[in-house]
N, C-alpha and C. Protein backbone atom coordinates (compact mmCIF):
# COMPACT_ATOMS: atom_id res chain seq x y z
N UNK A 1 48.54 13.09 30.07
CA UNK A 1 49.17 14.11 29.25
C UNK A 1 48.11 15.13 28.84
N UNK A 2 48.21 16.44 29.14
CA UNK A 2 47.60 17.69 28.52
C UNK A 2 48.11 18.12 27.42
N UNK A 3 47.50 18.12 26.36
CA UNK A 3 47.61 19.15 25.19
C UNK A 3 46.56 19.99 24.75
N UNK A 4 47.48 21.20 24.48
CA UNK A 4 46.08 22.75 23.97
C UNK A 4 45.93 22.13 22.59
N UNK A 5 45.00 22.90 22.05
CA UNK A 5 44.91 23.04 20.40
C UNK A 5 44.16 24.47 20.88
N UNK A 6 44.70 24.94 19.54
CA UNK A 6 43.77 26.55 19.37
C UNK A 6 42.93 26.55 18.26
N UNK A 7 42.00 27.56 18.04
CA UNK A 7 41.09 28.45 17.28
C UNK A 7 41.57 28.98 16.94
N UNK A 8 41.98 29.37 16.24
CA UNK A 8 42.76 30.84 15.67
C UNK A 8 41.13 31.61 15.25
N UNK A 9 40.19 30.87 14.71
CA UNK A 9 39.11 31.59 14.15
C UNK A 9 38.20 30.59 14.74
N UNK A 10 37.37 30.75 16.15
CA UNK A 10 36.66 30.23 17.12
C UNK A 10 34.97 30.05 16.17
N UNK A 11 34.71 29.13 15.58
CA UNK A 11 33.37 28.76 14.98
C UNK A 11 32.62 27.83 15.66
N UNK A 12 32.77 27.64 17.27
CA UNK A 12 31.42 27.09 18.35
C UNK A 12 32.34 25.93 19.05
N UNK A 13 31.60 24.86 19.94
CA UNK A 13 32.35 24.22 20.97
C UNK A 13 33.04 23.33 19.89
N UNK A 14 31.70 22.68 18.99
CA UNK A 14 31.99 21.64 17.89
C UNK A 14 33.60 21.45 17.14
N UNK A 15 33.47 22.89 16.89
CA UNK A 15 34.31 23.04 15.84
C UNK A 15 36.23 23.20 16.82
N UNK A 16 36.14 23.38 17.64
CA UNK A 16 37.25 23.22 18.74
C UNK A 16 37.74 21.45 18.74
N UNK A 17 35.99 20.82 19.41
CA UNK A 17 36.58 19.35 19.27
C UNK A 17 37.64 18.75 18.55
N UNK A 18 36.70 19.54 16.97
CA UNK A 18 37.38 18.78 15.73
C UNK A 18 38.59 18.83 15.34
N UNK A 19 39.52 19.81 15.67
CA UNK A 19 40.44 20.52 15.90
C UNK A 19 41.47 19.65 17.09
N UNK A 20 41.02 18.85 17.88
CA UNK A 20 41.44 17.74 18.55
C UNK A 20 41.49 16.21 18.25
N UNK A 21 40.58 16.15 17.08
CA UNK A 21 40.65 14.61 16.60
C UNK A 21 41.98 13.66 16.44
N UNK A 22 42.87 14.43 15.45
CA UNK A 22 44.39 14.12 15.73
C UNK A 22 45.18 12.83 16.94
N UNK A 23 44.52 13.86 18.03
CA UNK A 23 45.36 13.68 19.76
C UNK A 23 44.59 12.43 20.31
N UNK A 24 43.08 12.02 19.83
CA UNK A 24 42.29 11.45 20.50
C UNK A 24 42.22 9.99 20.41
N UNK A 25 43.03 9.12 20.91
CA UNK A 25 43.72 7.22 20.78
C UNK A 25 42.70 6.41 21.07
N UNK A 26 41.54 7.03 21.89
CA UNK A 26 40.66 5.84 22.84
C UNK A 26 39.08 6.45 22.52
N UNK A 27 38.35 5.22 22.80
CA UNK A 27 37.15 5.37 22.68
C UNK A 27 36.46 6.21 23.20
N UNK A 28 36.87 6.47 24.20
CA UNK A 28 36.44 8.05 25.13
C UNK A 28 37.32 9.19 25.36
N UNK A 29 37.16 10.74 25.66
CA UNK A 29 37.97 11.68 25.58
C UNK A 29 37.28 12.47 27.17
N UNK A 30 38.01 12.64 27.83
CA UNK A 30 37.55 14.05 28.68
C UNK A 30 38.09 15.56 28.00
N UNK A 31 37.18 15.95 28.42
CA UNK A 31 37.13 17.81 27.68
C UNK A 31 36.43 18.39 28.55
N UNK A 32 37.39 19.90 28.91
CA UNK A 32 37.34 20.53 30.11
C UNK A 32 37.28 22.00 29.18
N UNK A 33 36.25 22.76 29.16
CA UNK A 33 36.03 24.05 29.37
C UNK A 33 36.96 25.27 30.46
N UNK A 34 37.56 26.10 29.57
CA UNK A 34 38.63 26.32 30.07
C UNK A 34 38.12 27.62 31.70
N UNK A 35 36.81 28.24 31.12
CA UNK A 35 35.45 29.58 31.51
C UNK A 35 35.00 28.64 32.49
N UNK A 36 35.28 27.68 33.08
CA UNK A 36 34.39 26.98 33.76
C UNK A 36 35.18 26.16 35.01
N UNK A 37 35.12 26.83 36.25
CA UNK A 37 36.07 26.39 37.34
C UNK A 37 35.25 25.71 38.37
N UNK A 38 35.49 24.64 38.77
CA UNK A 38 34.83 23.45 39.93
C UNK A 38 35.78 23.50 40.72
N UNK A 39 35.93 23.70 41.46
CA UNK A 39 36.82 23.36 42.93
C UNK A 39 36.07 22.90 44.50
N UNK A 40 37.06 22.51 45.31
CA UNK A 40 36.20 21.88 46.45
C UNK A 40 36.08 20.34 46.18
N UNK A 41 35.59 19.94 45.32
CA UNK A 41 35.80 18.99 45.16
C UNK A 41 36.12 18.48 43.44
N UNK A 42 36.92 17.46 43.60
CA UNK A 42 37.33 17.19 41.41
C UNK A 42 36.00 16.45 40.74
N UNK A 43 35.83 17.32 40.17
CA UNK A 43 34.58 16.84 38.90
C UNK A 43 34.97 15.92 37.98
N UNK A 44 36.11 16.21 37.40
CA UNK A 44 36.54 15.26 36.33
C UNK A 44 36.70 13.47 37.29
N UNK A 45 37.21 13.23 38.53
CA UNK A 45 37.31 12.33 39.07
C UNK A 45 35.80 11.61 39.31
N UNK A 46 35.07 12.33 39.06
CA UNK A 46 33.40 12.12 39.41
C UNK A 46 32.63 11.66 38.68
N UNK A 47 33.09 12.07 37.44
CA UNK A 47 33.08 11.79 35.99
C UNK A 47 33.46 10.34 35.44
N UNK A 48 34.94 10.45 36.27
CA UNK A 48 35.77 9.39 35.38
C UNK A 48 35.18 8.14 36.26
N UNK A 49 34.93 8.00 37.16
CA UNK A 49 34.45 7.16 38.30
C UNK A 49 32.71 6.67 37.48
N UNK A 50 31.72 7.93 37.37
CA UNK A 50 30.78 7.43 36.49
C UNK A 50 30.66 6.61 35.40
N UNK A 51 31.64 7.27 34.15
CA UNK A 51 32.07 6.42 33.47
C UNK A 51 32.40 4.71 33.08
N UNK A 52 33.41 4.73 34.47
CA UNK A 52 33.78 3.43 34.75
C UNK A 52 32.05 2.58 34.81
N UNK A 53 31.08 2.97 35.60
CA UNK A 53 30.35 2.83 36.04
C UNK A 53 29.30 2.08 35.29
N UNK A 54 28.94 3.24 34.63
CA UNK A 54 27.85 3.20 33.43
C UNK A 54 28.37 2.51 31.49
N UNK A 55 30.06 2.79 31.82
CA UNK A 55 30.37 2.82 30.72
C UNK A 55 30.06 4.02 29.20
N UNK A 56 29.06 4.78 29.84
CA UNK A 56 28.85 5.79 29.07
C UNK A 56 29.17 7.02 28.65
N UNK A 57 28.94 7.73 27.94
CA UNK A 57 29.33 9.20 28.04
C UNK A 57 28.88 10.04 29.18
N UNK A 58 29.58 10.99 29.71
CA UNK A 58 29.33 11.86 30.77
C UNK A 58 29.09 13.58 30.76
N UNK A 59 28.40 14.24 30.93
CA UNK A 59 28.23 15.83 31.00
C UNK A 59 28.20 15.98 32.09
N UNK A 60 29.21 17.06 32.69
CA UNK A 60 28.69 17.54 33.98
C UNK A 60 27.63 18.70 34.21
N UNK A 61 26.79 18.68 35.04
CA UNK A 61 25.84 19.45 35.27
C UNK A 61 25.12 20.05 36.72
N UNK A 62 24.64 20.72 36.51
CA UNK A 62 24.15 21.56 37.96
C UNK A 62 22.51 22.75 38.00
N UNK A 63 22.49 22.09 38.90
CA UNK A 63 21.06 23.31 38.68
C UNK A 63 20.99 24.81 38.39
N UNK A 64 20.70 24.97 37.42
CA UNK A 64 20.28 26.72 37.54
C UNK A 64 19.21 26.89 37.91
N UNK A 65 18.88 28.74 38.12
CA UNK A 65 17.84 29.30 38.11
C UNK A 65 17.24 29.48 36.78
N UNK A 66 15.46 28.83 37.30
CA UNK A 66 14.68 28.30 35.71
C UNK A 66 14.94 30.25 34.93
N UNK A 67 15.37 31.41 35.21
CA UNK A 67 14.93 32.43 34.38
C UNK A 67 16.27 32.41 33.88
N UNK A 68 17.49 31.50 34.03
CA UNK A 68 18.22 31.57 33.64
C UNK A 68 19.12 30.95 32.61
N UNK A 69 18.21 29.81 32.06
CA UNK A 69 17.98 28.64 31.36
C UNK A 69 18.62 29.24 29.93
N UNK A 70 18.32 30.56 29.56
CA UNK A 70 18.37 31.07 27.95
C UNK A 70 19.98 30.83 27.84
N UNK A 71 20.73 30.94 29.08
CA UNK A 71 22.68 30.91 28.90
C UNK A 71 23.25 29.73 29.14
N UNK A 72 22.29 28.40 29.16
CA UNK A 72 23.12 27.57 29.18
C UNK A 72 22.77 26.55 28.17
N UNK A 73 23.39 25.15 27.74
CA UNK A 73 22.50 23.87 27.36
C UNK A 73 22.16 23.32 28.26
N UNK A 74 20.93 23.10 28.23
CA UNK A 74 20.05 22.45 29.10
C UNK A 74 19.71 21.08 28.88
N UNK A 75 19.62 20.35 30.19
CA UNK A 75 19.74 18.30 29.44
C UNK A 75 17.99 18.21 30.26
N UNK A 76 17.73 16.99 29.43
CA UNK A 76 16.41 16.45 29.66
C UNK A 76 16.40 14.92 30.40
N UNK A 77 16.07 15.01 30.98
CA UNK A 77 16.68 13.82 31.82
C UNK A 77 15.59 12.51 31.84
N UNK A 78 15.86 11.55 32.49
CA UNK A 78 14.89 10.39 33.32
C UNK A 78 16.20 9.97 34.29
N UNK A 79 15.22 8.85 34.72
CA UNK A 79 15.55 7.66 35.72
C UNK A 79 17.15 8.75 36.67
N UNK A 80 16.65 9.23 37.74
CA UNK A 80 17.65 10.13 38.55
C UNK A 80 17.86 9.48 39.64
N UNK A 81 19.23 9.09 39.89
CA UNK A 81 19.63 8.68 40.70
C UNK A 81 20.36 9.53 42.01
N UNK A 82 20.76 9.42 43.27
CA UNK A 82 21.06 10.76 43.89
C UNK A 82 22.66 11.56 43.13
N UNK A 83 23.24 11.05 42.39
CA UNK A 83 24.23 12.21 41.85
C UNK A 83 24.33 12.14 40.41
N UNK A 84 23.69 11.17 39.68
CA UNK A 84 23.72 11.14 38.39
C UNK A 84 22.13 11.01 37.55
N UNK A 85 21.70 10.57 36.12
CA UNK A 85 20.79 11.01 35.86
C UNK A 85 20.93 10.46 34.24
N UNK A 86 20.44 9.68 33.43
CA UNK A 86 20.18 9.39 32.10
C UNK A 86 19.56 11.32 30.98
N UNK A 87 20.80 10.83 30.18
CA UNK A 87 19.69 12.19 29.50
C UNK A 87 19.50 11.85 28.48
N UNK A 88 18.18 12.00 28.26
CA UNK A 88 17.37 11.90 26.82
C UNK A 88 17.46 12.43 26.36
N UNK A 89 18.35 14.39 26.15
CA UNK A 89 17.96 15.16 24.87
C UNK A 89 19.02 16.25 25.48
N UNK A 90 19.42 17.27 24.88
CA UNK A 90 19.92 18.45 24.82
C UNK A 90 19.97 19.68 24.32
N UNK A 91 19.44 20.50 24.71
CA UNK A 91 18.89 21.93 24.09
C UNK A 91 19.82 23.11 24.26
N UNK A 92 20.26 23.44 23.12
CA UNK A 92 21.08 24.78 23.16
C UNK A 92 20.40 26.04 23.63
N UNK A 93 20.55 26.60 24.44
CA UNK A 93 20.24 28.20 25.16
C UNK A 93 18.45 27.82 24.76
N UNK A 94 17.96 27.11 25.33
CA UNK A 94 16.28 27.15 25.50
C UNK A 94 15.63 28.49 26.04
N UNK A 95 14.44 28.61 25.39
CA UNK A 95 13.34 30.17 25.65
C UNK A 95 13.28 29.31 27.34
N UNK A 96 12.82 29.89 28.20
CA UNK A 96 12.40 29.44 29.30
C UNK A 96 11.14 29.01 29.58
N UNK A 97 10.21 28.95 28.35
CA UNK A 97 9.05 27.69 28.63
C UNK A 97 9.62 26.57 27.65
N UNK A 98 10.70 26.45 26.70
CA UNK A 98 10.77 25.63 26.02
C UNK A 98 11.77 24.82 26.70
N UNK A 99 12.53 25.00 28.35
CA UNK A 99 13.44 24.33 28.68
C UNK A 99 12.75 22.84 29.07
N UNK A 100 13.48 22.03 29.16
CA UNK A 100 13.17 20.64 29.21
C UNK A 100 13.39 20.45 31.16
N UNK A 101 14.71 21.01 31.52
CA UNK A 101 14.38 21.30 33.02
C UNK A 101 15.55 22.10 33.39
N UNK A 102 16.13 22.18 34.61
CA UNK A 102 17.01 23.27 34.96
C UNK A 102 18.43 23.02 35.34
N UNK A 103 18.17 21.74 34.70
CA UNK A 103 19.92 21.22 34.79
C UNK A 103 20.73 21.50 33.54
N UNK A 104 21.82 22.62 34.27
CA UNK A 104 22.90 23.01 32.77
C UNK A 104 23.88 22.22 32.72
N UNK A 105 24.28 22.41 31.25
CA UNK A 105 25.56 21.53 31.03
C UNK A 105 26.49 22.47 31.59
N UNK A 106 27.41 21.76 32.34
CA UNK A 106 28.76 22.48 32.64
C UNK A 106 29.85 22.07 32.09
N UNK A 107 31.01 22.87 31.26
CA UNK A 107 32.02 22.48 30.60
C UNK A 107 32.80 21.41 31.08
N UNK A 108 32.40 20.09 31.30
CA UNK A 108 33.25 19.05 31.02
C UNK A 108 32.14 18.07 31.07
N UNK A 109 32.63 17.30 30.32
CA UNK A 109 32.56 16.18 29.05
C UNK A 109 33.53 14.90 29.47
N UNK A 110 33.10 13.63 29.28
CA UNK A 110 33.22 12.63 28.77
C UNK A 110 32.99 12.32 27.70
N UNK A 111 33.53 11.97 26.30
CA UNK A 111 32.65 12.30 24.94
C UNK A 111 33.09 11.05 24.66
N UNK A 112 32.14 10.13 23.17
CA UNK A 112 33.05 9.03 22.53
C UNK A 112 33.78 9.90 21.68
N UNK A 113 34.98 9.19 20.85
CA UNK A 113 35.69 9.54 19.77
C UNK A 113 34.58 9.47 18.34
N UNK A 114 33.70 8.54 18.70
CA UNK A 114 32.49 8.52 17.22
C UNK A 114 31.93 10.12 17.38
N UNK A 115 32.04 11.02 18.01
CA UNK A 115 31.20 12.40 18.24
C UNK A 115 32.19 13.35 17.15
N UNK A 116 33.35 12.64 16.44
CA UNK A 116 33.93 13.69 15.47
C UNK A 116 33.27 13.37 14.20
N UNK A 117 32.83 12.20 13.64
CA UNK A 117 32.12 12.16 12.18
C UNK A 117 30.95 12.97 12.59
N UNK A 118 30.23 12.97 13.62
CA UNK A 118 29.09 13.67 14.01
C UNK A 118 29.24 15.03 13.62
N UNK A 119 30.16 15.81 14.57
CA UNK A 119 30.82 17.13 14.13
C UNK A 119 31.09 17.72 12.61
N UNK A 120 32.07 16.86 12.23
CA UNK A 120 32.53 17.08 10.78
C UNK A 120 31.01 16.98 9.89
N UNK A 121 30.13 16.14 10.25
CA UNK A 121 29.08 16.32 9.12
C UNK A 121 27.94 17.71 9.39
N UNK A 122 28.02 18.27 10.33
CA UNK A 122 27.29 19.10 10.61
C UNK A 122 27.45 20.30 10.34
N UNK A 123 25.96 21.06 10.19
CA UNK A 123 26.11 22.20 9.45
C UNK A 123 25.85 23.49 10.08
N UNK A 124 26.45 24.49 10.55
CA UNK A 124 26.33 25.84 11.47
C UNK A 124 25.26 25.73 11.88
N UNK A 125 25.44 26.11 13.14
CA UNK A 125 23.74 26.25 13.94
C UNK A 125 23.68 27.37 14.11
N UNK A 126 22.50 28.23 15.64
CA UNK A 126 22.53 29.08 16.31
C UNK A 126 23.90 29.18 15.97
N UNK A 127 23.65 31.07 15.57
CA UNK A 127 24.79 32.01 15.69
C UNK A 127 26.11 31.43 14.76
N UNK A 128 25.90 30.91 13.98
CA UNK A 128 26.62 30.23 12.59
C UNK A 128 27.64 29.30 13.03
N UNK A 129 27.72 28.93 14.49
CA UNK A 129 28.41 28.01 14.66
C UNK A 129 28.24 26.63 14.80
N UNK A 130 29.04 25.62 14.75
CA UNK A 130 29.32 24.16 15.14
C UNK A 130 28.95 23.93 16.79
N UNK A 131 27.59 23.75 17.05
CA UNK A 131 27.54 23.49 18.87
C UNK A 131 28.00 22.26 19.12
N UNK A 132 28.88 21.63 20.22
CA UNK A 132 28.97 20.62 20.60
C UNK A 132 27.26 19.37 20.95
N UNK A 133 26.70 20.46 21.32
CA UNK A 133 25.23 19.79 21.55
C UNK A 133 24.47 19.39 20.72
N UNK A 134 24.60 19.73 19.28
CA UNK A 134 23.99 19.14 18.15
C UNK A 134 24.93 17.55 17.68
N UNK A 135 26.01 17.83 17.41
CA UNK A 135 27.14 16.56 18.34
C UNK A 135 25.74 15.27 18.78
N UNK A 136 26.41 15.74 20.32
CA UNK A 136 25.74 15.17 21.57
C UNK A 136 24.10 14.48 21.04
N UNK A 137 23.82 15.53 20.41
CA UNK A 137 21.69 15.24 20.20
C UNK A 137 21.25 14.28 19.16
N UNK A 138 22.76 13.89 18.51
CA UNK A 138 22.62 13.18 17.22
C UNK A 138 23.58 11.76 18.21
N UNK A 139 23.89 12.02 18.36
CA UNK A 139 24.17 10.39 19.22
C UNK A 139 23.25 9.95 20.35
N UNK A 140 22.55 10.66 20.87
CA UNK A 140 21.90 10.28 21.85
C UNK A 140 20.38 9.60 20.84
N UNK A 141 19.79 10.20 19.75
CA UNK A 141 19.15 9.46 18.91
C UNK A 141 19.71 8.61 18.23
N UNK A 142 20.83 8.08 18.02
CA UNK A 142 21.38 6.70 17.43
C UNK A 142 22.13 5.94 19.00
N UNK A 143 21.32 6.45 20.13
CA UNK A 143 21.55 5.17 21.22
C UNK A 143 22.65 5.28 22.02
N UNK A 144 24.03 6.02 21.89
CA UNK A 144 24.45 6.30 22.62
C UNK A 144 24.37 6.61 24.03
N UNK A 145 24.38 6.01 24.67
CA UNK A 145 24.14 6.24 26.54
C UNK A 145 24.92 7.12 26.72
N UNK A 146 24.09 8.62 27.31
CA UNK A 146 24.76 9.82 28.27
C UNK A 146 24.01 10.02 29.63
N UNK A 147 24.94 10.10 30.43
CA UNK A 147 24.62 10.49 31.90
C UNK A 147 25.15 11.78 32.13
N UNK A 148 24.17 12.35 33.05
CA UNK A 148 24.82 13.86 33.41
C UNK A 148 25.48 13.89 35.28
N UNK A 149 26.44 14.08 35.03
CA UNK A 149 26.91 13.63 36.82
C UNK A 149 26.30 15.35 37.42
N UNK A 150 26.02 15.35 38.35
CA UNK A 150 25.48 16.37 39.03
C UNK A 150 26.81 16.66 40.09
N UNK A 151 27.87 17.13 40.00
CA UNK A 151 28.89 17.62 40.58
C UNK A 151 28.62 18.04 41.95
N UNK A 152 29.70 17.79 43.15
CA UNK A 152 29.65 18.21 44.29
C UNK A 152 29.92 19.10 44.32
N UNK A 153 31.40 19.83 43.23
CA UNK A 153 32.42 20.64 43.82
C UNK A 153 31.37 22.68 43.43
N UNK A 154 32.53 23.14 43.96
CA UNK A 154 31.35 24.43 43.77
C UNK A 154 32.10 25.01 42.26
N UNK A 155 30.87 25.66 41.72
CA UNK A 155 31.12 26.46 40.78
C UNK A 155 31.28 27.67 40.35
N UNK A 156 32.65 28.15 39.35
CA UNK A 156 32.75 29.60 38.70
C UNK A 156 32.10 29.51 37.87
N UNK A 157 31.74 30.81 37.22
CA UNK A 157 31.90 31.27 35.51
C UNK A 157 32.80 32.11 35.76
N UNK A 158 33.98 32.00 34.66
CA UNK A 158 34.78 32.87 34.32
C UNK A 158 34.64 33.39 32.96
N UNK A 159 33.17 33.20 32.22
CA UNK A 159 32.95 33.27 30.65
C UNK A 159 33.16 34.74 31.08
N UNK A 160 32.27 35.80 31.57
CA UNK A 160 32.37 37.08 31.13
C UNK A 160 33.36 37.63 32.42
N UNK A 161 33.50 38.91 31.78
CA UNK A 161 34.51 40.15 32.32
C UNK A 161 33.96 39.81 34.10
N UNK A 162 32.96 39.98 34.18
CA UNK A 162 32.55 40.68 35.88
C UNK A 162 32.17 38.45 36.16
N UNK A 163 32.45 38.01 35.77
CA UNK A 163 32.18 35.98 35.91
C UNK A 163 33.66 35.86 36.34
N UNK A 164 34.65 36.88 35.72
CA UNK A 164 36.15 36.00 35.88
C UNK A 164 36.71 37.10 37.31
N UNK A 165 36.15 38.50 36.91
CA UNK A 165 36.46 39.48 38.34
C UNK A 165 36.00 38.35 39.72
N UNK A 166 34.93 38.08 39.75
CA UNK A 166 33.88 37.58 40.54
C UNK A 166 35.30 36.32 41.04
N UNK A 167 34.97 35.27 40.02
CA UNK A 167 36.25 34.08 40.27
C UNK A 167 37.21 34.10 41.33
N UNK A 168 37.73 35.60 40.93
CA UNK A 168 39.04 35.96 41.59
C UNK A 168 38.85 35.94 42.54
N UNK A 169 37.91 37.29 43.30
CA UNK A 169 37.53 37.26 44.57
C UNK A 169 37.26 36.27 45.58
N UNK A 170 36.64 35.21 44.87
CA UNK A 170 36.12 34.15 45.64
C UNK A 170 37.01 33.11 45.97
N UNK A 171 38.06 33.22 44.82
CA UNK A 171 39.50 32.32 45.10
C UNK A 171 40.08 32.94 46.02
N UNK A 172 40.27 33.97 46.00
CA UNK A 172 41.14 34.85 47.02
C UNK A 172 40.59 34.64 48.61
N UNK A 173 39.51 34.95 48.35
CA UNK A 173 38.59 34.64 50.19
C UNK A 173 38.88 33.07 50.65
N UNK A 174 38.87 31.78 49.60
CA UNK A 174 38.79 30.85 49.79
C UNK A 174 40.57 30.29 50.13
N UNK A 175 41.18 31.32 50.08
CA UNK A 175 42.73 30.94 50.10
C UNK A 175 42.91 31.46 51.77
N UNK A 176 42.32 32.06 51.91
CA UNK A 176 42.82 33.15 53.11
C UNK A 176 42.35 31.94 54.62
């Protein structure tokens, strides 16, 4: 079952979650970024398969270019396996010597349901909002196991104006 919840007044990823607590029955939640299109192959199935796996929480992620590090959260990893990867830490929009490495988070999530007291206690970050990654950075120091699946399928941005033009085009070529 899919259900929306809205923002009416959008205060960061965090504060969206919380806004879902309500809907959320089980120890784990998938959450899909709406700016953020994988196709070719299903990420969330890649995910949910890890999961099973590890039993842990999941981020999907993918390499950027290191000058490009300042637009995404960036995960810090060990012990890399060929499609997945332990992460030790998470950095919101890192300077590009302060990135930890060049794997971004991509909008979807495996999260526990314990990541809403996390939320609710937290206090505006960067740009006065609730980041999901401060979340994330406070469970991963009280032990929580996160893995970052390194996705097959290919990726959009549809965050900005000329990310969602771009989208189109490439859906369109890929239909033909």
């Amino acid at each position: 079952m899919i259900k929306f919840v809205y923002q009416n007044d959008p205060k960061g990823s965090g504060d969206a979650i919380l806004k879902c607590r309500n809907y959320i029955k089980h120890s784990h939640f998938l959450m899909l970024f709406p700016d953020d299109l994988i196709f070719k192959k299903n990420c969330s199935k890649e995910m949910i398969a890890l999961h099973k796996k590890t039993k842990g929480s999941i981020i999907a992620t993918k390499i950027v270019k290191k000058e490009t590090v300042t637009r995404w959260g960036i995960l810090s990893l060990k012990n890399k396996k060929n499609n997945y990867f332990t992460i030790k830490d998470v950095v919101e929009k890192p300077s590009i010597k302060n990135a930890p490495s060049n794997y971004a988070i991509i909008g979807r999530y495996i999260l526990p349901r314990t990541i809403m007291h996390n939320l609710k206690n937290l206090k505006p970050g960067q740009g006065g909002e609730i980041h999901i990654t401060d979340g994330i950075k406070q469970l991963i120091k009280s032990g929580e196991k996160f893995y970052g699946n390194i996705f097959k399928g290919k990726y959009l941005d549809c965050g900005t104006l000329s990310g969602y033009i771009n989208s189109g085009r490439t859906l369109a070529k890929e239909k033909k």
